[in-house]
N, C-alpha and C. Protein backbone atom coordinates (compact mmCIF):
# COMPACT_ATOMS: atom_id res chain seq x y z
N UNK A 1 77.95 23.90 -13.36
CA UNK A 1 77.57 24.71 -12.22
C UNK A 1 76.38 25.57 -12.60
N UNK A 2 75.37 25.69 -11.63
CA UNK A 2 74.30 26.50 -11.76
C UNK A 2 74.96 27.78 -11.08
N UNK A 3 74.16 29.02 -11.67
CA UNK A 3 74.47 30.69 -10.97
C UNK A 3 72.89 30.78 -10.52
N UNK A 4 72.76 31.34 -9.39
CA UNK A 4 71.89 31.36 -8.82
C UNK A 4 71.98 32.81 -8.68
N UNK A 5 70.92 34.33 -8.67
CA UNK A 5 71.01 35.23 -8.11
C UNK A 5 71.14 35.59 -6.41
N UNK A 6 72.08 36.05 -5.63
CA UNK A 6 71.25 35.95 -4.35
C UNK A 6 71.49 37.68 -3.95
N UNK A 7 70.29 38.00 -3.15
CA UNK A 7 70.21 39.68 -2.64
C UNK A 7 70.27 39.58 -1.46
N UNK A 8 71.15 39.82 -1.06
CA UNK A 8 71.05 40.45 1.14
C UNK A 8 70.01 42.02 1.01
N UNK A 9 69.40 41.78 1.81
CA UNK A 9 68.80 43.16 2.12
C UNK A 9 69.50 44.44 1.84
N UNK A 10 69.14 45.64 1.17
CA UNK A 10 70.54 46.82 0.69
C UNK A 10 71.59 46.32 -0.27
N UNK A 11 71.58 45.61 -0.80
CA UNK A 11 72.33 45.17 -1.83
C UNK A 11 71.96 44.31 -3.06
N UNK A 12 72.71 44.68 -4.12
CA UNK A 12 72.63 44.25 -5.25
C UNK A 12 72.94 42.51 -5.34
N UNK A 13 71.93 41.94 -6.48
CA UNK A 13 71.94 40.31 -6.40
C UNK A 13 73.31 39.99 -6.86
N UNK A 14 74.48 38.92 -6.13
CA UNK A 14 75.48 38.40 -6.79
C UNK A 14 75.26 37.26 -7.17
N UNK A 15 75.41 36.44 -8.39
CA UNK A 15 75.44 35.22 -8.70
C UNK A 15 76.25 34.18 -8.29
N UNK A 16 75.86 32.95 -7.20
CA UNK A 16 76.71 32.12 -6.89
C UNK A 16 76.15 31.08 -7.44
N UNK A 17 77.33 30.23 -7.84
CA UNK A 17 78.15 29.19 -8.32
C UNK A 17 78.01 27.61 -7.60
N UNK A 18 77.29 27.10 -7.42
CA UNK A 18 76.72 26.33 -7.07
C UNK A 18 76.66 24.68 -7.78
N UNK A 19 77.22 23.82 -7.44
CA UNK A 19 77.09 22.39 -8.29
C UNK A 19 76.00 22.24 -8.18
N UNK A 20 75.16 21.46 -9.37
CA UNK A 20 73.77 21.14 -9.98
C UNK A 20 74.01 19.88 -8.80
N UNK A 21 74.82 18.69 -8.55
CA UNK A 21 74.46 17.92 -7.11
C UNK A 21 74.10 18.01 -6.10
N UNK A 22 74.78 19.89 -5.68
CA UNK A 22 74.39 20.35 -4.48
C UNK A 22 73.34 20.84 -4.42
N UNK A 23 72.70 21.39 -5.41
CA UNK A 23 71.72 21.85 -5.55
C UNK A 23 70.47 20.81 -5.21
N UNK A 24 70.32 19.67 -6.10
CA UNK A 24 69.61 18.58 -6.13
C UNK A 24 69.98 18.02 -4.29
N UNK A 25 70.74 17.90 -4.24
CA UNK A 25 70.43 17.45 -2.43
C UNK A 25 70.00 18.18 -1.68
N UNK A 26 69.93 19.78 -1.83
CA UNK A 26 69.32 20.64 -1.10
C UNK A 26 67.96 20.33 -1.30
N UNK A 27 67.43 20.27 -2.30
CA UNK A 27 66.33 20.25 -3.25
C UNK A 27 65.36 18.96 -2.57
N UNK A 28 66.42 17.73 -1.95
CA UNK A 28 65.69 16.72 -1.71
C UNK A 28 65.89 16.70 -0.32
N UNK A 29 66.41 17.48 0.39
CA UNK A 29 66.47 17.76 1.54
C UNK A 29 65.31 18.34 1.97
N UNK A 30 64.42 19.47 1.42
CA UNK A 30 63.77 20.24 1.36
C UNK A 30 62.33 19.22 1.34
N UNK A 31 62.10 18.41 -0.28
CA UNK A 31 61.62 17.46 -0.09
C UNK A 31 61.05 16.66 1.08
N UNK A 32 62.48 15.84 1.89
CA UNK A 32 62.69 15.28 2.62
C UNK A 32 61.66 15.58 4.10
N UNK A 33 61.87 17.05 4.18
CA UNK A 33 61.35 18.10 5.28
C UNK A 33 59.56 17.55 5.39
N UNK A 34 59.26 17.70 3.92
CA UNK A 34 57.80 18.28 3.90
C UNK A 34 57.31 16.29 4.22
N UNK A 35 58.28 15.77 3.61
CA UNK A 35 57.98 14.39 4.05
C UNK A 35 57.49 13.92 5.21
N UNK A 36 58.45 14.21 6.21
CA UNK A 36 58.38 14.21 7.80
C UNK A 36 57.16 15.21 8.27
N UNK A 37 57.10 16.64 7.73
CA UNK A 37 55.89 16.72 8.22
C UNK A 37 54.76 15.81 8.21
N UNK A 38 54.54 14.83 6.97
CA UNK A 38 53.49 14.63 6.83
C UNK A 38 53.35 12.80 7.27
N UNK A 39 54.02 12.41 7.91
CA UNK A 39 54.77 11.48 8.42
C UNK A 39 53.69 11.00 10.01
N UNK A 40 53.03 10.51 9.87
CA UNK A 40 52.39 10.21 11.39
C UNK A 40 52.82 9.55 12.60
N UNK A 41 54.09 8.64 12.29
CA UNK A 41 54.40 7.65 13.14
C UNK A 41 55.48 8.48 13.61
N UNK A 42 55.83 8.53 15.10
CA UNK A 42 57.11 9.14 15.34
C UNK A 42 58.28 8.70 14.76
N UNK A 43 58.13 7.21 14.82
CA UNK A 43 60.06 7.00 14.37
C UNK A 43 60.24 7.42 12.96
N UNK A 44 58.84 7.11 12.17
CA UNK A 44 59.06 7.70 10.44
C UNK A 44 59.30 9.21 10.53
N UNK A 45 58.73 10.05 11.22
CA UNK A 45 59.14 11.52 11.25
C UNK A 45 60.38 11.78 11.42
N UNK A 46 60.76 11.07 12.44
CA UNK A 46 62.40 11.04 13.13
C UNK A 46 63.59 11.19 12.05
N UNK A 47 63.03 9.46 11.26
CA UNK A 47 63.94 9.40 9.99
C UNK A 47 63.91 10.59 8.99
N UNK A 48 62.86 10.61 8.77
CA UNK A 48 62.52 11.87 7.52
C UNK A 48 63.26 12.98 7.71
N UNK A 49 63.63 13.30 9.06
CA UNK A 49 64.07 14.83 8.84
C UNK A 49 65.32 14.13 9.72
N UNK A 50 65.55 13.45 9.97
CA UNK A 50 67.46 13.15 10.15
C UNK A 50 67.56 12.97 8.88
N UNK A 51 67.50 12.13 7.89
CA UNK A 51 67.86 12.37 6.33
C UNK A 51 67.84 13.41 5.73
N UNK A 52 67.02 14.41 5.77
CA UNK A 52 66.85 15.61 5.16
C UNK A 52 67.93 16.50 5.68
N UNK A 53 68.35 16.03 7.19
CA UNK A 53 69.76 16.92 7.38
C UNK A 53 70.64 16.69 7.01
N UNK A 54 70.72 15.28 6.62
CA UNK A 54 72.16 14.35 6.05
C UNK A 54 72.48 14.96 4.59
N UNK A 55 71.17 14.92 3.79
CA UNK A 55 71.01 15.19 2.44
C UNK A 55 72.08 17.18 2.37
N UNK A 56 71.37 17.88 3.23
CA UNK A 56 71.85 19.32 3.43
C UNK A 56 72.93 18.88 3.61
N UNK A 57 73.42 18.48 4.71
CA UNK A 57 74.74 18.46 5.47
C UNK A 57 75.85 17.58 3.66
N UNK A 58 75.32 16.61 3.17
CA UNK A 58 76.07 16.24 1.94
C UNK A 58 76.47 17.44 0.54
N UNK A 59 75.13 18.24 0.55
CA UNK A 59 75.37 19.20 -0.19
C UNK A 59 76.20 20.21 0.05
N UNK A 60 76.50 21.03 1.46
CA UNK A 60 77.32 21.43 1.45
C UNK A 60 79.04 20.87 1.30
N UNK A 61 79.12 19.62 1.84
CA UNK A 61 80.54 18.50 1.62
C UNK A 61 80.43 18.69 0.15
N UNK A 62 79.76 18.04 -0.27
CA UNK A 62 79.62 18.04 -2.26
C UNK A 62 80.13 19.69 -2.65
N UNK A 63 79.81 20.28 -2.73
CA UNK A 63 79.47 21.83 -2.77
C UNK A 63 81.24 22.47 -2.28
N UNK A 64 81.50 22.14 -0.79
CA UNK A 64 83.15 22.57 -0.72
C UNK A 64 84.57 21.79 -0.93
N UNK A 65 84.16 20.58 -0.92
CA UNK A 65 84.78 19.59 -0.48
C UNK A 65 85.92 19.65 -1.57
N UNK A 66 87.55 19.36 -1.56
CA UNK A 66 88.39 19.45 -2.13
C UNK A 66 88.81 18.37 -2.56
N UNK A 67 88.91 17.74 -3.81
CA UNK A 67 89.58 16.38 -4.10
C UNK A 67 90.55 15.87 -3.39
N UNK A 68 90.62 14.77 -2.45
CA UNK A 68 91.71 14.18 -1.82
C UNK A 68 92.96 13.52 -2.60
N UNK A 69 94.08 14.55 -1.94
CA UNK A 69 95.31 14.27 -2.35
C UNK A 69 95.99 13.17 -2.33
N UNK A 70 96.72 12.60 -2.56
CA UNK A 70 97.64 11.09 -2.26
C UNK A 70 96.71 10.08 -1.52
N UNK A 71 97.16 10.00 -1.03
CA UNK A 71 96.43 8.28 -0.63
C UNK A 71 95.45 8.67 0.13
N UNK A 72 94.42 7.20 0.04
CA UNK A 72 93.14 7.59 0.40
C UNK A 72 93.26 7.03 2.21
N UNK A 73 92.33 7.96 2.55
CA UNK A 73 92.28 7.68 4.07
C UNK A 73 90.88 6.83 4.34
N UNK A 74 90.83 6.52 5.40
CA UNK A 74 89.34 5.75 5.82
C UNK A 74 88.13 6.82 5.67
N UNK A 75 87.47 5.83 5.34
CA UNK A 75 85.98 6.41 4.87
C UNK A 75 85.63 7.31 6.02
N UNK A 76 84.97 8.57 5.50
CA UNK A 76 84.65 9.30 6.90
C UNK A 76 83.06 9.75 6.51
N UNK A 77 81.82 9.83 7.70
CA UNK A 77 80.61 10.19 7.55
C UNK A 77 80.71 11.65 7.49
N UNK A 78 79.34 12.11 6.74
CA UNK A 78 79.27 13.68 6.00
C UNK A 78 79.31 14.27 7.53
N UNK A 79 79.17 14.13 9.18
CA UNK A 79 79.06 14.56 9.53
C UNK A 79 80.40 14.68 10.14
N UNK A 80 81.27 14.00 9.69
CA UNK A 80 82.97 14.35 9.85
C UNK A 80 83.59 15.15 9.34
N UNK A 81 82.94 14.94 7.76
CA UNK A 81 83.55 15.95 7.21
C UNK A 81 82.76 17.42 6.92
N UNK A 82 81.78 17.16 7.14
CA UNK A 82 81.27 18.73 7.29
C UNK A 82 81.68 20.22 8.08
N UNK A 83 82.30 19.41 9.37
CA UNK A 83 83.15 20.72 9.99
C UNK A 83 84.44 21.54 9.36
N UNK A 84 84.75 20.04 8.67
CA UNK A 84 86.44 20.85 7.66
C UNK A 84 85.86 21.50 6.81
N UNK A 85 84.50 21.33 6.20
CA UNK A 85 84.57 22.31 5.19
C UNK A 85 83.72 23.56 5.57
N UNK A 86 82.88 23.50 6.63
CA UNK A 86 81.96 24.60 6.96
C UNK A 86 82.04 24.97 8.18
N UNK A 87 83.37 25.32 8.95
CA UNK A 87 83.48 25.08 10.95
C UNK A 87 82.29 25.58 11.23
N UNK A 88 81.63 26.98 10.83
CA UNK A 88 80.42 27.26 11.48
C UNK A 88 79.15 26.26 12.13
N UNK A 89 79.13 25.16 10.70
CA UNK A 89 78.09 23.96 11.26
C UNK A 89 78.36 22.95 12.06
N UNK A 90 79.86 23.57 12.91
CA UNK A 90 80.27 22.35 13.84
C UNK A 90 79.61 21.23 14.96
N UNK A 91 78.97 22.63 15.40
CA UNK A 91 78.16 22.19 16.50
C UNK A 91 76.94 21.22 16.00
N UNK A 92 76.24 21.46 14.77
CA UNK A 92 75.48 21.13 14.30
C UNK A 92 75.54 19.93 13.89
N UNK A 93 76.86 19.68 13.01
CA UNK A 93 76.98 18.25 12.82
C UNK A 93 77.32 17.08 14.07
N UNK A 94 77.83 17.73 15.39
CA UNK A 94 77.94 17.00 16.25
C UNK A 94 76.46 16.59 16.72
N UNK A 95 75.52 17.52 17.04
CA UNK A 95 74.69 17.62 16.89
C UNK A 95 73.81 16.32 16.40
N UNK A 96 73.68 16.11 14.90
CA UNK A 96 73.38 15.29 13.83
C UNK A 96 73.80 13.67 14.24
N UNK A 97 75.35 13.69 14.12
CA UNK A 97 75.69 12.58 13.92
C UNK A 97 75.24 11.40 15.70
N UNK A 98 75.18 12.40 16.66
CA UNK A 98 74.60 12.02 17.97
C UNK A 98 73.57 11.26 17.72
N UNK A 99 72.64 11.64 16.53
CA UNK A 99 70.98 11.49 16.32
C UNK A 99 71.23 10.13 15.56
N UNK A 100 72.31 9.78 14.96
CA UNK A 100 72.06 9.11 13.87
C UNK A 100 71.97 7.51 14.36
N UNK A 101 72.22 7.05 15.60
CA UNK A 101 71.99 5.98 16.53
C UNK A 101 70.56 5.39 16.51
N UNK A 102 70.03 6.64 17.15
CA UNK A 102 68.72 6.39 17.09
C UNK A 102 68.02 6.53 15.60
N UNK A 103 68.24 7.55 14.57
CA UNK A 103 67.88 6.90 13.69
C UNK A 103 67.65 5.61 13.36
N UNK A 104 68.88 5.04 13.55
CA UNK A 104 68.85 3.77 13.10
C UNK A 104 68.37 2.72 13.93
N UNK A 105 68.11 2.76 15.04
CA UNK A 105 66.70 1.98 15.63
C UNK A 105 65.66 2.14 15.29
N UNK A 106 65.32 3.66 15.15
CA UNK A 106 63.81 3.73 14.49
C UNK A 106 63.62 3.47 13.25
N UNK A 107 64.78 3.37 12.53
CA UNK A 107 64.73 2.54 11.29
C UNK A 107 64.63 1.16 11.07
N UNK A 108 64.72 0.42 12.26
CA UNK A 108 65.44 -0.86 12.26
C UNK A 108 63.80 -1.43 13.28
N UNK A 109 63.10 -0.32 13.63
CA UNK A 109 61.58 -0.75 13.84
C UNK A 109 61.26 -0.94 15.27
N UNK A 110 62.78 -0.76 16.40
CA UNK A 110 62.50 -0.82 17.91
C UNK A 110 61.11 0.05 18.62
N UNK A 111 60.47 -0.39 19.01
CA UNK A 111 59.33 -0.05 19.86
C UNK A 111 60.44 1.02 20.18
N UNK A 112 59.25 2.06 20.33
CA UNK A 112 59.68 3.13 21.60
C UNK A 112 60.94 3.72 21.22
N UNK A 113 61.76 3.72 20.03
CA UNK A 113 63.18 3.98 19.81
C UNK A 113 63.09 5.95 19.58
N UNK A 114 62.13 6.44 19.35
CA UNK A 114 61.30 7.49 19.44
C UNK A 114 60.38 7.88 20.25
N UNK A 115 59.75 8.84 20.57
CA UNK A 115 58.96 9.78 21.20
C UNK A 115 58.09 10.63 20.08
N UNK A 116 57.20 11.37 20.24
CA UNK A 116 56.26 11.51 19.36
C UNK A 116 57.56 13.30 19.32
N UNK A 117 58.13 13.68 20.30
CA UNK A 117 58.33 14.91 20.87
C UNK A 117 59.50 15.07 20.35
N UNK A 118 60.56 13.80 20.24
CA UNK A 118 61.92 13.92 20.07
C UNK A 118 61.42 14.01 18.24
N UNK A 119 60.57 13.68 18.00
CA UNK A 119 60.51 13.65 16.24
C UNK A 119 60.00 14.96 15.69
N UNK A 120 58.97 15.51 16.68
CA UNK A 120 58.34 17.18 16.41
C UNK A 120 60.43 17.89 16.67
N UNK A 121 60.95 17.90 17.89
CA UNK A 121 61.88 18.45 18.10
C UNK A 121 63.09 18.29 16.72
N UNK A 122 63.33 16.83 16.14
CA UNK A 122 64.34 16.75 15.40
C UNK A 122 63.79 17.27 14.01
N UNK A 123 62.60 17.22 13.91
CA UNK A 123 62.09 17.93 12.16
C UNK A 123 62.56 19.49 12.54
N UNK A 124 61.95 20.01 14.08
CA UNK A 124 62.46 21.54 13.64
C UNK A 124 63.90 21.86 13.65
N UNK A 125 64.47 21.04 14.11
CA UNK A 125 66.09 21.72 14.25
C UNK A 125 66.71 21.23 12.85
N UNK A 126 65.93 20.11 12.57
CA UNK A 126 66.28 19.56 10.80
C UNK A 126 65.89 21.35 9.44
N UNK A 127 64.79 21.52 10.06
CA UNK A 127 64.53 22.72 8.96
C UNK A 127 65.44 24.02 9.14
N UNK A 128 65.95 23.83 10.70
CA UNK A 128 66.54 25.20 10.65
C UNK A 128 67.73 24.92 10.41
N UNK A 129 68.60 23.46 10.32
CA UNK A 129 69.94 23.45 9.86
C UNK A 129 69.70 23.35 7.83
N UNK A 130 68.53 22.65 7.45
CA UNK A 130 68.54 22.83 5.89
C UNK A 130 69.06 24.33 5.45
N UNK A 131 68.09 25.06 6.33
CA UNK A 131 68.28 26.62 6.05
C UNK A 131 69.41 27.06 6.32
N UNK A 132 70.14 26.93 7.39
CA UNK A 132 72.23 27.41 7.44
C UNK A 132 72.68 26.63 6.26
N UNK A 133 71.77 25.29 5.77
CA UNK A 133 73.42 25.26 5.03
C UNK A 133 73.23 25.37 3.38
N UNK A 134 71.50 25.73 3.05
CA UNK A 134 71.54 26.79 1.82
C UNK A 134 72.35 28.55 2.15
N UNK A 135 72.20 28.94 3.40
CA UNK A 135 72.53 30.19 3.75
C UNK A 135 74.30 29.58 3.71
N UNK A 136 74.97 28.69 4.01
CA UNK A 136 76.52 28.41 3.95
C UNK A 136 76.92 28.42 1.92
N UNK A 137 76.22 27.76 1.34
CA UNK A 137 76.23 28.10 0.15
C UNK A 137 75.61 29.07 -0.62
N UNK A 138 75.07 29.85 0.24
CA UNK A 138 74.91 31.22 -0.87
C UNK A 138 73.31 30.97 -1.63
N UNK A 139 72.85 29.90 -1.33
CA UNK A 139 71.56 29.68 -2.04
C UNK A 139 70.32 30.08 -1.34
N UNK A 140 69.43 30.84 -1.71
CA UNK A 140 68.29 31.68 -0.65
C UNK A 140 67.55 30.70 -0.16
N UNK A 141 67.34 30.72 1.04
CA UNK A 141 66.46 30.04 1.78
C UNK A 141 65.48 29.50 1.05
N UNK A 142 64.86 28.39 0.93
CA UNK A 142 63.80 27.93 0.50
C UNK A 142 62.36 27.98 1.64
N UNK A 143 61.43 28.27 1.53
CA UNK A 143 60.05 27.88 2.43
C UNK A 143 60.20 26.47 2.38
N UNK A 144 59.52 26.05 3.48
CA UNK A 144 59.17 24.44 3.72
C UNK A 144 58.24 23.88 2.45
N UNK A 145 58.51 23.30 1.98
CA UNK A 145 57.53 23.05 0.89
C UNK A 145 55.75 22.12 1.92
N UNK A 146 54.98 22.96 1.40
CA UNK A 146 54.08 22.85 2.06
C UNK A 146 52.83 21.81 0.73
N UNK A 147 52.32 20.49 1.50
CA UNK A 147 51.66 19.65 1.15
C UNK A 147 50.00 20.48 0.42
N UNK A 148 50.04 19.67 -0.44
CA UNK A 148 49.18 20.08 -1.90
C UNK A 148 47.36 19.84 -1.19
N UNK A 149 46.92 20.62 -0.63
CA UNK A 149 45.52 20.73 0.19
C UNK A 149 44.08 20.45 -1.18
N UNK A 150 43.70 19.51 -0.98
CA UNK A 150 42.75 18.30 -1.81
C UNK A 150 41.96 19.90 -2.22
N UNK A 151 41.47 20.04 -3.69
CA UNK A 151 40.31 20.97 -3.96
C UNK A 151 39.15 20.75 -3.44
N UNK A 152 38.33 21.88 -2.42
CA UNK A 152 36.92 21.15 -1.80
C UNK A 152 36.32 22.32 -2.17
């Protein structure tokens, strides 16, 4: 486990406890983000930042998630199990997993399976759920990682 310092405004930094996996999926979530910005085609933007929420949305599952007891149940998507472990991101993962249809047309290369608008719209609601669910684990917000501008 990594300790991370974190400070709320008026208060002293507490160190949270954080798995080095969760960390790394936040990390490539974040990644993921600056990807899609830079992404020209709508359906590639689309994907970029529906993954980058998947990646968040896994880190927090990774991050709370409790070893399953006795027998194993059917496979469930991170956006199933993300409400048991975080109810706050409920809405959010319903949210998500709605999207993930069309992901997968615009992955799968359908004309038109995107909008230039639905991909500007899903990167921003993608950056502002990365950010709840470093803020659900205690890890400080990260900035968008912003693309490396050529020396002129």
């Amino acid at each position: 486990m990594s300790a991370i310092a974190v400070a709320r405004p008026g208060q002293r930094a507490q160190r949270c406890r954080v798995a080095p996996s969760a960390l790394a999926l936040l990390e490539s979530a974040r990644h993921g983000l600056a990807a899609a910005e830079d992404e020209r085609a709508a359906s590639a933007r689309y994907v970029a930042a529906h993954l980058a929420a998947l990646r968040a949305a896994a880190a927090v599952v990774a991050a709370r998630a409790e070893p399953p007891a006795g027998r194993r149940k059917r496979p469930q998507s991170v956006w199933e199990l993300l409400p048991k472990v975080e109810p706050a991101l409920r809405e959010w993962s319903v949210f998500f997993a709605a999207g993930a249809a069309k992901r997968a047309a615009a992955e799968a290369g359908l004309p038109r399976a995107v909008s230039p608008h639905e991909a500007d719209e899903l990167l921003r609601d993608a950056g502002i759920f990365v950010s709840l669910a470093e803020g659900a684990l205690g890890v400080p917000a990260q900035q968008p990682l912003l693309p490396l501008q050529p020396a002129g």
